[in-house]
Structure formats: C-alpha cells, structure tokens
Protein backbone atom coordinates (compact mmCIF):
# COMPACT_ATOMS: atom_id res chain seq x y z
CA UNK A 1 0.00 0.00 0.00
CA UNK A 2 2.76 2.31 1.03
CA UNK A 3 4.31 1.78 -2.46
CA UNK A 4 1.02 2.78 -4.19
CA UNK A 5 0.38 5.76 -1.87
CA UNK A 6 4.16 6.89 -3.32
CA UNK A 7 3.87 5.53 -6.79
CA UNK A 8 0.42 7.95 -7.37
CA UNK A 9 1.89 10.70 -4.77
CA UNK A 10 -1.11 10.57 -2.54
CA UNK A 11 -0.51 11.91 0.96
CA UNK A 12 -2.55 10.26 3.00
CA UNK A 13 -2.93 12.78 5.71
CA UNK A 14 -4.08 15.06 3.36
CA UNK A 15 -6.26 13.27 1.62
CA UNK A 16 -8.32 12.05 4.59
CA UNK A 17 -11.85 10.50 4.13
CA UNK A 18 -14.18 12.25 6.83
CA UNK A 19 -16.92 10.34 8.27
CA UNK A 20 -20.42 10.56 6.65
CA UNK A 21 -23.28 12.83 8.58
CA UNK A 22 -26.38 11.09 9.36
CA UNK A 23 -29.18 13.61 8.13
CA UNK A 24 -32.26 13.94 10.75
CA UNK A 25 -34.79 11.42 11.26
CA UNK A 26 -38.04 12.38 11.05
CA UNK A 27 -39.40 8.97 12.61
CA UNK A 28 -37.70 9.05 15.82
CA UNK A 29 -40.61 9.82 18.15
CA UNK A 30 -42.64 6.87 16.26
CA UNK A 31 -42.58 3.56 18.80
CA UNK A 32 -43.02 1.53 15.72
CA UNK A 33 -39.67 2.81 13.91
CA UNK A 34 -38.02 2.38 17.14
CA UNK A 35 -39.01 -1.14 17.95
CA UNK A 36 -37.80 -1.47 14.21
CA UNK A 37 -34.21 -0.35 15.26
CA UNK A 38 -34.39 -2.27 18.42
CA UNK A 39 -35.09 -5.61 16.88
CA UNK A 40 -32.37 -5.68 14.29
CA UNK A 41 -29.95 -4.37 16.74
CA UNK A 42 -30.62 -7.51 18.90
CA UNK A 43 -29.84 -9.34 15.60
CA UNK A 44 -26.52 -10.29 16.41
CA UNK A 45 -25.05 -10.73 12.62
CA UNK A 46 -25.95 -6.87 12.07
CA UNK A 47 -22.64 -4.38 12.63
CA UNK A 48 -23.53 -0.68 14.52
CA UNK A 49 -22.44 0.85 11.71
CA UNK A 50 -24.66 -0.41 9.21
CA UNK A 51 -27.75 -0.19 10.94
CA UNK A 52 -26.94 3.71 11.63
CA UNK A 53 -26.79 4.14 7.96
CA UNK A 54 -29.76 2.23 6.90
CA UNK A 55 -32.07 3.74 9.49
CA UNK A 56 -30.46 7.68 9.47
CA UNK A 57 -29.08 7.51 13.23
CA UNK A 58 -26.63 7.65 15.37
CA UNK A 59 -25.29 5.14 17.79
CA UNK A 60 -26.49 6.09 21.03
CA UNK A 61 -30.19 5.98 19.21
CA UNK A 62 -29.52 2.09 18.38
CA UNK A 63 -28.60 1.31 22.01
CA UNK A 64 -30.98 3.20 23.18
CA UNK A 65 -33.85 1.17 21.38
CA UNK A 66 -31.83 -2.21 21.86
CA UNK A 67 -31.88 -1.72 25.49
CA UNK A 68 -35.23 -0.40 25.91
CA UNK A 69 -36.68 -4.06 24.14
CA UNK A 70 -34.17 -6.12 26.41
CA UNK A 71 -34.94 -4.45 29.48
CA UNK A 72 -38.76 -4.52 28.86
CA UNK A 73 -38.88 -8.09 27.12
CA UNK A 74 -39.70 -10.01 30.77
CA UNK A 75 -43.29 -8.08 30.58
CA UNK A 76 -43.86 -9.45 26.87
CA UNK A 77 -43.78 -13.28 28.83
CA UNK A 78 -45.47 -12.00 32.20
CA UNK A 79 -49.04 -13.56 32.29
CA UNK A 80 -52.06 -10.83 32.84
CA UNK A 81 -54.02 -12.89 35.32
C-alpha cells in the first residue's frame, strides 16, 4: 500500500476521508420505527455501523432502542391474570 500511496503521490494525511453525517430522522418519536431499530440491533449478525446508515441515526439511538426491548422483554412473557 505504502508503495502505491508513493507511486500515485497521494498523501494520505491530506487526503483524509471524513466520516459521513447522518441527516435527521423524522421517525424518531414513532414507537413503531423504534421497535424497528431495536429488533435488528438484537440481531446479532448486524454491525452498529450499518444499521446507523440504513435507518439515518446515530449510535447512542440504536442502544438506546436495543436496550429499551431487552430491558422490557420479561413483561412481553409476564401472564395478565
């Protein structure tokens, strides 16, 4: 890699890739989109990252709704006798 980098004269300090934005939500209030985040964060093959892109949020949003379905799942089971 180093060789390329010189062969093409790319400085790679200068030519640094920034990290994308993640554009506003508008569904973020909705308890349906967030379930929606929730679940496929609890799907264990899906990477942080991803799942920020595809649903236009940030990281502490995904946790947020992860740990809002674990922490609540035990009244999903809980009979209503």
């Amino acid at each position: 890699m180093d060789r390329l980098l010189e062969k093409h004269g790319i400085d790679p300090e200068a030519a640094l890739i920034l990290p994308k934005s993640v554009p506003p939500n508008p569904n973020l209030d909705d308890p349906e989109f967030q379930a929606k985040v929730g679940l496929a964060a609890l799907n264990a093959n899906r990477k942080v990252e991803r799942l920020c892109r595809e649903f236009a949020v940030d990281e502490r949003y995904i946790r947020k709704c992860r740990d809002t379905i674990s922490e609540n799942a035990v009244r999903l089971f809980q009979s209503s006798e």
